[in-house]
Each structure stands twice: as structure tokens, then as C-alpha cells.
C-alpha atoms as a PDB file:
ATOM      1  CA  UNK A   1      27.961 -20.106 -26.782  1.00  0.00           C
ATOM      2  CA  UNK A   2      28.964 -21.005 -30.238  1.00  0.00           C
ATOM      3  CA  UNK A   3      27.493 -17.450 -31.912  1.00  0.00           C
ATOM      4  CA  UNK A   4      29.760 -16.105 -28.931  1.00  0.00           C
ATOM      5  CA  UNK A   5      32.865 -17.536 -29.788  1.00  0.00           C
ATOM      6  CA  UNK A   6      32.461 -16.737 -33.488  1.00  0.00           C
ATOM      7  CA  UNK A   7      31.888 -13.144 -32.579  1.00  0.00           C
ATOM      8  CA  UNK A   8      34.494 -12.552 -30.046  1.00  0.00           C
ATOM      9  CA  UNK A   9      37.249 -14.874 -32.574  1.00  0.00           C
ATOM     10  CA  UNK A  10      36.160 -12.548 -35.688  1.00  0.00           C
ATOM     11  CA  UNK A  11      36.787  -8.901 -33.533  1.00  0.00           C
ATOM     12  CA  UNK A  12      40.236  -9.965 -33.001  1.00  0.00           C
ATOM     13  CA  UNK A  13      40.913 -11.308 -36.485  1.00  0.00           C
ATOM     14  CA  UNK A  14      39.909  -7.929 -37.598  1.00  0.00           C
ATOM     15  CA  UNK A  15      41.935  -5.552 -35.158  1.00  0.00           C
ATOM     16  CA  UNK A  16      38.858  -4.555 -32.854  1.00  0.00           C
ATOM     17  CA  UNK A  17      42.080  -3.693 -30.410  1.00  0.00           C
ATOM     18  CA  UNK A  18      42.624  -0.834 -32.807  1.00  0.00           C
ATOM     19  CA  UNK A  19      40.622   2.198 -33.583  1.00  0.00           C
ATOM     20  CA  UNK A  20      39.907   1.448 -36.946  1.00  0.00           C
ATOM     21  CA  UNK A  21      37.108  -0.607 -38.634  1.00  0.00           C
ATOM     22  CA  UNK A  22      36.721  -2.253 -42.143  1.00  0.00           C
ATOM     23  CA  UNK A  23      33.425  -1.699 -43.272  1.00  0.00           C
ATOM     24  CA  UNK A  24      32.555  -3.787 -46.529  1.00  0.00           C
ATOM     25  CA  UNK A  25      32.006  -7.220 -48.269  1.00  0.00           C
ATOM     26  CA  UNK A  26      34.817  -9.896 -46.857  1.00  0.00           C
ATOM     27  CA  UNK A  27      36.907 -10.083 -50.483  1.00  0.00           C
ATOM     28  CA  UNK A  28      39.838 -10.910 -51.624  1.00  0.00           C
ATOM     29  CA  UNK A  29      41.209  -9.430 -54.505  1.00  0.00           C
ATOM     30  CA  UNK A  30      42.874 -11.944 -56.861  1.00  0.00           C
ATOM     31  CA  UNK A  31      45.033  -9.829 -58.497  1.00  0.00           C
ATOM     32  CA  UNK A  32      47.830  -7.773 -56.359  1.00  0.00           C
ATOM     33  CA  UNK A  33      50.295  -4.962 -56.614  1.00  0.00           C
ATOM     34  CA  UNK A  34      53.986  -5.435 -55.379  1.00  0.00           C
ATOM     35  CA  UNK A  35      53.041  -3.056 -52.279  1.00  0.00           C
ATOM     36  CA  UNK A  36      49.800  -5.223 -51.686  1.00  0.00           C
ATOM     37  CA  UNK A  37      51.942  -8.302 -51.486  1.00  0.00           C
ATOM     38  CA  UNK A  38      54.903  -6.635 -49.745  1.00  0.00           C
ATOM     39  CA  UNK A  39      52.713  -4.979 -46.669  1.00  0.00           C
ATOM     40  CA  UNK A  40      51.037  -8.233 -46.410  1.00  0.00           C
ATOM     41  CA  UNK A  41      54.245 -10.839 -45.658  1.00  0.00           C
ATOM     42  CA  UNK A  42      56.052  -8.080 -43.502  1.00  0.00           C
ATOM     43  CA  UNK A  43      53.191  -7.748 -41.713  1.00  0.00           C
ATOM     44  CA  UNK A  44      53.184 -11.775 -41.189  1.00  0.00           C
ATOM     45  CA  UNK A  45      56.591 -11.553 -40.528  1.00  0.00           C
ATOM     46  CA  UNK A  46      56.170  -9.109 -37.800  1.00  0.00           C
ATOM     47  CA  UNK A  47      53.664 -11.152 -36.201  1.00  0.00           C
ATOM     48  CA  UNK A  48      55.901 -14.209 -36.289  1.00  0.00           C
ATOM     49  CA  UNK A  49      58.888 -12.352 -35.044  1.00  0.00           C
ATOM     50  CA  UNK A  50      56.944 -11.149 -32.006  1.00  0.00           C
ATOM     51  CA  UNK A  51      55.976 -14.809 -31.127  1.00  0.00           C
ATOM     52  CA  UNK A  52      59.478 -15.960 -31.869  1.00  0.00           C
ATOM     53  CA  UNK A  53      61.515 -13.406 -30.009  1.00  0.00           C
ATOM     54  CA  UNK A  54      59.162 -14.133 -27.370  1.00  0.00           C
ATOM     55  CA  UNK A  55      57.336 -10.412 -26.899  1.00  0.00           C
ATOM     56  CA  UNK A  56      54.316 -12.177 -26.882  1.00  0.00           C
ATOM     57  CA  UNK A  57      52.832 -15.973 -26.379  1.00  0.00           C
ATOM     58  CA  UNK A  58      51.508 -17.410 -29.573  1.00  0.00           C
ATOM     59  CA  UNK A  59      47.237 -17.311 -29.644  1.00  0.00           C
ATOM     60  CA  UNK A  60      47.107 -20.533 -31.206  1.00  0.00           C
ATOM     61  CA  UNK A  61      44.685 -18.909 -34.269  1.00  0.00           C
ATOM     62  CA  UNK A  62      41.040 -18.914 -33.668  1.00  0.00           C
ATOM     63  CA  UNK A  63      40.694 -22.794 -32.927  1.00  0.00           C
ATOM     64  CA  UNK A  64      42.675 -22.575 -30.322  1.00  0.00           C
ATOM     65  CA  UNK A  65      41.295 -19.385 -28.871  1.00  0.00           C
ATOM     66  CA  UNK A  66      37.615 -20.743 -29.211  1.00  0.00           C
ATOM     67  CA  UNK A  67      38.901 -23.629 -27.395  1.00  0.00           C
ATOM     68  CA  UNK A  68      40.429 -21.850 -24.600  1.00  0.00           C
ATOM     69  CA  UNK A  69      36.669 -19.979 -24.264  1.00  0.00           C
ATOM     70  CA  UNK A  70      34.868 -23.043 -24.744  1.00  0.00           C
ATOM     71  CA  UNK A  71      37.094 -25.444 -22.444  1.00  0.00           C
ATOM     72  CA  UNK A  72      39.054 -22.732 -20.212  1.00  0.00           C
ATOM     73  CA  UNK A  73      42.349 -21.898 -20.416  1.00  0.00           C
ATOM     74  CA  UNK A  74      44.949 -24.696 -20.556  1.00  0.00           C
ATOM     75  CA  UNK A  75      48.218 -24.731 -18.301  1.00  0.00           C
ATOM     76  CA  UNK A  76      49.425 -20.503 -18.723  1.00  0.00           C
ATOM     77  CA  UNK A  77      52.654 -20.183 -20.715  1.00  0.00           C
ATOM     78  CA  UNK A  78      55.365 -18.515 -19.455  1.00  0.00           C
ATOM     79  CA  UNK A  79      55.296 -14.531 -19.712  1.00  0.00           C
ATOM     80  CA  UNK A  80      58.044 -12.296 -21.078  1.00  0.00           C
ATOM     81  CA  UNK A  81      58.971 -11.191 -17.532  1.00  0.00           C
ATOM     82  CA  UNK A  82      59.525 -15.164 -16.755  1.00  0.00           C
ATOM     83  CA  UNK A  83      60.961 -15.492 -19.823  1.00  0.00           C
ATOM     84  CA  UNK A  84      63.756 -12.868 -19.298  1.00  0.00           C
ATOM     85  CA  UNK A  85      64.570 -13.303 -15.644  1.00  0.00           C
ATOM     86  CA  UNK A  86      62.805 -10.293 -14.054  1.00  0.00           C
ATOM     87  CA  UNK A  87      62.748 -11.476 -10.757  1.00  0.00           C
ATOM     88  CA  UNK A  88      65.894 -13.579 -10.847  1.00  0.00           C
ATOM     89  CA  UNK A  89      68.666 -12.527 -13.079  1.00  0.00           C
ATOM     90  CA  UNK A  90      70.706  -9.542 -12.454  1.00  0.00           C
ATOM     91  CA  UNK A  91      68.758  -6.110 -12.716  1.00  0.00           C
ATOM     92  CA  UNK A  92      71.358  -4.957 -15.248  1.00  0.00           C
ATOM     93  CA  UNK A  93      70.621  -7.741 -17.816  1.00  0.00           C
ATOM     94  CA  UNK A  94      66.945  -8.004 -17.162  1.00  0.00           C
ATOM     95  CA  UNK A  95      67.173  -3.849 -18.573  1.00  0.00           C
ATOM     96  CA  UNK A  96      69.225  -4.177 -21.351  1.00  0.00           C
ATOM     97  CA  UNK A  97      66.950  -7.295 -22.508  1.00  0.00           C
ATOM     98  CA  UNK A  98      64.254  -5.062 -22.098  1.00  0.00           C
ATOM     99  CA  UNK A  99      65.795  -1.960 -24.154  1.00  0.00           C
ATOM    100  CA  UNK A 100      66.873  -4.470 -26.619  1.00  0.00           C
ATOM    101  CA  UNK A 101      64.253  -5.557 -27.162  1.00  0.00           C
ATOM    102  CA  UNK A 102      61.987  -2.857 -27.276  1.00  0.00           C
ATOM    103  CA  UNK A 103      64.849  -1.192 -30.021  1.00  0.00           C
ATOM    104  CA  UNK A 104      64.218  -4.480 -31.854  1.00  0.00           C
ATOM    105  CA  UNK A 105      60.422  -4.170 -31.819  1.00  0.00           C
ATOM    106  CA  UNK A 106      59.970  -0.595 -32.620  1.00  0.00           C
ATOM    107  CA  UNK A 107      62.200  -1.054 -35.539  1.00  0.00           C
ATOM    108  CA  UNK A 108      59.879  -3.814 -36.802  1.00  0.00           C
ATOM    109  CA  UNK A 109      56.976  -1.836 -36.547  1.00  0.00           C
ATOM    110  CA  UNK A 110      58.859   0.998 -38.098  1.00  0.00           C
ATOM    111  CA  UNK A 111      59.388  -0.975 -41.445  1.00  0.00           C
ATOM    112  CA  UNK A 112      55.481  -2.211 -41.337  1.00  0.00           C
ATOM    113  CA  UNK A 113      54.297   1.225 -40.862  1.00  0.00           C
ATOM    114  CA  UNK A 114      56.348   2.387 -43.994  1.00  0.00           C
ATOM    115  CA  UNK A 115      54.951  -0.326 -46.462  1.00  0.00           C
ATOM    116  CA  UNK A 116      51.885   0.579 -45.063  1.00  0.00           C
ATOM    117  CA  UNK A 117      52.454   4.625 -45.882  1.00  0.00           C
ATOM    118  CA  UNK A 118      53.481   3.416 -49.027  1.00  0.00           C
ATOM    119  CA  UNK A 119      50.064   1.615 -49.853  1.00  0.00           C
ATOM    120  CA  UNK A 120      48.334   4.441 -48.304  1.00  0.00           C
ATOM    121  CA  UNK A 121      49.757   7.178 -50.475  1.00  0.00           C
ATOM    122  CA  UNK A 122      49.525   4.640 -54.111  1.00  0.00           C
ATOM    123  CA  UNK A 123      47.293   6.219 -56.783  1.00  0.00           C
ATOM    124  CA  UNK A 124      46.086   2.535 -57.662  1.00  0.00           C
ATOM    125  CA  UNK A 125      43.076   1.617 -58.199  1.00  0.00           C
ATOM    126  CA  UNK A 126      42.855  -1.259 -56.140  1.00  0.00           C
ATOM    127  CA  UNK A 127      45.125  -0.472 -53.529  1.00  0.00           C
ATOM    128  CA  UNK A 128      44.134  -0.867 -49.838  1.00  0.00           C
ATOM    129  CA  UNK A 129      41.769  -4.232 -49.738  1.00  0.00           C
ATOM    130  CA  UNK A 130      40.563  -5.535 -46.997  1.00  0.00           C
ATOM    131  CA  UNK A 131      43.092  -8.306 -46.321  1.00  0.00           C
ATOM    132  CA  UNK A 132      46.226  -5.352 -46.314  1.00  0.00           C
ATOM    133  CA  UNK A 133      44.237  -3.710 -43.566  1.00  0.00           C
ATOM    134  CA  UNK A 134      44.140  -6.576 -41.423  1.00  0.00           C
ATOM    135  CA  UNK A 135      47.215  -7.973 -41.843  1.00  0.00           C
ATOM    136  CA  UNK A 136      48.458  -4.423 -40.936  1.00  0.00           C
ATOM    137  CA  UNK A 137      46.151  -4.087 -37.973  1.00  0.00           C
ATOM    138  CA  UNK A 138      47.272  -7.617 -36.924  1.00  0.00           C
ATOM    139  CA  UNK A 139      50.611  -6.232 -36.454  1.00  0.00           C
ATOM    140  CA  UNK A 140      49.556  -3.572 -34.731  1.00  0.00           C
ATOM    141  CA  UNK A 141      48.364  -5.497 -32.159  1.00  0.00           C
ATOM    142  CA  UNK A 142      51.111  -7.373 -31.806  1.00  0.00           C
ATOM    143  CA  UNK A 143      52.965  -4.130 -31.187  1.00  0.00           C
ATOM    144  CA  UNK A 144      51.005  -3.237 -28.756  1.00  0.00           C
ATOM    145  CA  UNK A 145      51.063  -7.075 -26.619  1.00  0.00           C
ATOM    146  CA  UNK A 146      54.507  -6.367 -26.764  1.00  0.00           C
ATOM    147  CA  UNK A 147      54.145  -3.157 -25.784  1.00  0.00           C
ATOM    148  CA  UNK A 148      52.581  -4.198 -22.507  1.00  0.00           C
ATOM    149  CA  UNK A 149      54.970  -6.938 -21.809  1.00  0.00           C
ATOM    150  CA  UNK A 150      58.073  -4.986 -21.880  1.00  0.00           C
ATOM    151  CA  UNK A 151      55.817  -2.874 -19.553  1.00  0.00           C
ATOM    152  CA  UNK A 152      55.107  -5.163 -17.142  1.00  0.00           C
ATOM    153  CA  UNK A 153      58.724  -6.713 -17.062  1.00  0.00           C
ATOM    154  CA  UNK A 154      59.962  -3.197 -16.349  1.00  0.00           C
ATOM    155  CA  UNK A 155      57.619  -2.848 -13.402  1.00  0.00           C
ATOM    156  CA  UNK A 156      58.417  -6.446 -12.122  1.00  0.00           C
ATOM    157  CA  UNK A 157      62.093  -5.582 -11.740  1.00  0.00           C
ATOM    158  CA  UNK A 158      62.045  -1.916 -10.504  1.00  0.00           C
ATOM    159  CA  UNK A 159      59.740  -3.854  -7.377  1.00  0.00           C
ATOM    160  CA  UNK A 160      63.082  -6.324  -6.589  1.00  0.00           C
ATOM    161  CA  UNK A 161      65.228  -5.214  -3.231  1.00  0.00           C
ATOM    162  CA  UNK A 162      67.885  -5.305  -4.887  1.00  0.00           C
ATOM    163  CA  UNK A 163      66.955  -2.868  -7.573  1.00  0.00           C
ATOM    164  CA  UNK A 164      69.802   0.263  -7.997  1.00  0.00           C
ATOM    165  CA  UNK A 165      69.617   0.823 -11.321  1.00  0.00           C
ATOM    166  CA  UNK A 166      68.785   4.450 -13.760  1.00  0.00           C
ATOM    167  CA  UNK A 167      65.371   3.386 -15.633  1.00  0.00           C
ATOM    168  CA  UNK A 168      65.055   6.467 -17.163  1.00  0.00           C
ATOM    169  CA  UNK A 169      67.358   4.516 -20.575  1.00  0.00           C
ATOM    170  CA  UNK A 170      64.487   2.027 -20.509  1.00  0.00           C
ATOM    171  CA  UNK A 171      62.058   4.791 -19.972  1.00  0.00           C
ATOM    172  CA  UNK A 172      62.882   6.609 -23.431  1.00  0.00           C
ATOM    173  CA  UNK A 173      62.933   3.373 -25.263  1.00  0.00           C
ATOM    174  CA  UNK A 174      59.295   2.077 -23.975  1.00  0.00           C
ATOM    175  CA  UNK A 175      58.259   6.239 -25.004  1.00  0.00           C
ATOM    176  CA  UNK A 176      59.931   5.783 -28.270  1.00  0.00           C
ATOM    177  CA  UNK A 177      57.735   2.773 -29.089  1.00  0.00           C
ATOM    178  CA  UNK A 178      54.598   4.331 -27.672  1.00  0.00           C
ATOM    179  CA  UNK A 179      55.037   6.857 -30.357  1.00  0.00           C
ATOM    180  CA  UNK A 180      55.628   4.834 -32.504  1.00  0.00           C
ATOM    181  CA  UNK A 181      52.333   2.226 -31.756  1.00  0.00           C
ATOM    182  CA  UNK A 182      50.604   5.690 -32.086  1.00  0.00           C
ATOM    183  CA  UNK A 183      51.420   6.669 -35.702  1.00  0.00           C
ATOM    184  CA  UNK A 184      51.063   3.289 -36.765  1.00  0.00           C
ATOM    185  CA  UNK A 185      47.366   3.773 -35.259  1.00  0.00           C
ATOM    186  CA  UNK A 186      47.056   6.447 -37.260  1.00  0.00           C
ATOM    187  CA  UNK A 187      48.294   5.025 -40.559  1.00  0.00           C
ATOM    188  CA  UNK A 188      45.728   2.346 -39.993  1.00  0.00           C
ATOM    189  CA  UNK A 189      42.653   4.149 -39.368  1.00  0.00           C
ATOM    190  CA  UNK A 190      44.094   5.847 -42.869  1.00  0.00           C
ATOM    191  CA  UNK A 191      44.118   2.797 -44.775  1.00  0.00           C
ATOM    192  CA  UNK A 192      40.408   1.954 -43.457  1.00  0.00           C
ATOM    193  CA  UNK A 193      39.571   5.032 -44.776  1.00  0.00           C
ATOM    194  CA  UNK A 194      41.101   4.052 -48.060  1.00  0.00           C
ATOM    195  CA  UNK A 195      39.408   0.566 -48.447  1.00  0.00           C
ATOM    196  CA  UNK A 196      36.297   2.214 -47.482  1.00  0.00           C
ATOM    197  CA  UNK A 197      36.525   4.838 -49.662  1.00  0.00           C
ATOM    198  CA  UNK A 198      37.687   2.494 -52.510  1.00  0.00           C
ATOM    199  CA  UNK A 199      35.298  -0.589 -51.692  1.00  0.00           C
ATOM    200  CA  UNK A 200      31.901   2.369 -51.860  1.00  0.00           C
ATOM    201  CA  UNK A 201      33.050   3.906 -54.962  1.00  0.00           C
ATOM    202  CA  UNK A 202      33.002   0.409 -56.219  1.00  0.00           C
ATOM    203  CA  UNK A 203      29.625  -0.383 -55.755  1.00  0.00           C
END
């Protein structure tokens, strides 16, 4: 059960909910460039605004996700839809939260995604390691958690009686992030190209 855990905790340290993969030792370089550095703490911003803002619940790292396999899952925590009144507040504020917020996280991803391009395109030798692509990838997941949730929400309070409101605002927002999830899915199956590239010329 333990070689389980380990294996399942590891894929989604990495990204596995991504299309790219990170072939290659497990290094860290010591030494890093200002993009390096800068991709790397937006990226961990990202991830903590998403948690914050409360697009997504918090995984509680790989302790507490090995835990939850190991010992089942502990009392649920409330879900962005519960969070933001779907079924309870007033229609009209439960879809501007959601378009808010959906502005809010596209924009986020927006600014990861151009560090990223930046890295991506840098003529330095040791650009891309293996530690920018997953911090990248990390927010990419995030992105797309949140993606879901605004999702969901959306559905939740279009099913309500008393729903009379135009979703097609909302509708162009949660398409505007879609596209925007999908470059950034792009950009990082580019920078796993780059490590690998850079890691096998290497060696």
C-alpha cells in the first residue's frame, strides 16, 4: 500500500494531470537565472492564490494526501459552489462571483504562462530545469481545479427555480479561461521539451 501511495503522491507532484512529462535525473540546479527564480515564486504564488481565494481546497501536500489514501478521507471541506452561495444567495451575485472570479484566475495564469514563455524562449544554458517545469505544471493544475469549480458552481445555479438570468456573460469568461488552460498546456509540454532536450545534451 505504501509503494502505492508513493507512486500515486509523486504523479501529482509532477503534473501527471498535464500532458507533459519530465524525463531525467531529479536535480536541482544550485545556481539560477532571474527568469528561473521569477517563474518559480509566481508559480507558488499562483498556487497559493487559488487556495486562498478559495478556487480550490488546499491538498494538504503529500502527507496529507497519503493520509487521506491510507486512512480515508477526513470530514469534506466545503466546495466553491458552498463557498459562494450557489444554491442560496441571489442568482445575480452567485454569477458575478463566478465571472469575477474566473477574470481573476485567468489573469493569474496569464502572468505564469508569460514567465514561463520567457524561460522557454532564453538562449541560456541552463534554462528550463526540472524544478521550473513543475512548479509551472503545478500551476497548471491548479488552473484547471479551478477551472472545474467555477464549472460546477455555474451548473449548480442555472438548476435553482428561481434561475432568470443571461449565462451566456459567464459563458465567455469560463471559454476565455479554457483557452487560456490550453496554451498554458502547450507552453508546458514546450518547456519539457526544453529540459529534456537540455538535461540529454548534458549527459
Amino acid at each position: 500500500m505504501r509503494s502505492i501511495v508513493l507512486g500515486v503522491s509523486l504523479c501529482l507532484l509532477t503534473g501527471c494531470a498535464t500532458v507533459s512529462m519530465i524525463p531525467g535525473e531529479a536535480s536541482f540546479e544550485t545556481s539560477l537565472t532571474q527568469h528561473q527564480s521569477a517563474l518559480r515564486k509566481i508559480s507558488a504564488d499562483y498556487c497559493d492564490a487559488t487556495v486562498e481565494n478559495g478556487w480550490v481546497e488546499a491538498s494538504g501536500g503529500l502527507m496529507g494526501f497519503a493520509n487521506t489514501l491510507i486512512n480515508g478521507r477526513s470530514e469534506a471541506a466545503e466546495d466553491y459552489a458552498s463557498r459562494i452561495g450557489a444554491t442560496s444567495s441571489a442568482p445575480s451575485l452567485v454569477l458575478a462571483r463566478i465571472v469575477s472570479d474566473t477574470q481573476a484566475a485567468r489573469n493569474g495564469l496569464s502572468n505564469v504562462s508569460r514567465e514561463a514563455r520567457d524561460l522557454l524562449q532564453s538562449s541560456e544554458t541552463d534554462a528550463a530545469s526540472r524544478t521550473d517545469v513543475m512548479s509551472y505544471e503545478r500551476a497548471l493544475v491548479r488552473a484547471q481545479m479551478a477551472y472545474r469549480n467555477f464549472q460546477g458552481a455555474l451548473g449548480e445555479v442555472t438548476a435553482r427555480e428561481d434561475m432568470d438570468m443571461d449565462v451566456a456573460p459567464v459563458d465567455r469568461e469560463l471559454k476565455s479561461f479554457a483557452d487560456t488552460i490550453d496554451s498554458a498546456r502547450d507552453t508546458a509540454d514546450g518547456l519539457a521539451d526544453k529540459y529534456a532536450s537540455l538535461n540529454s545534451s548534458s549527459s
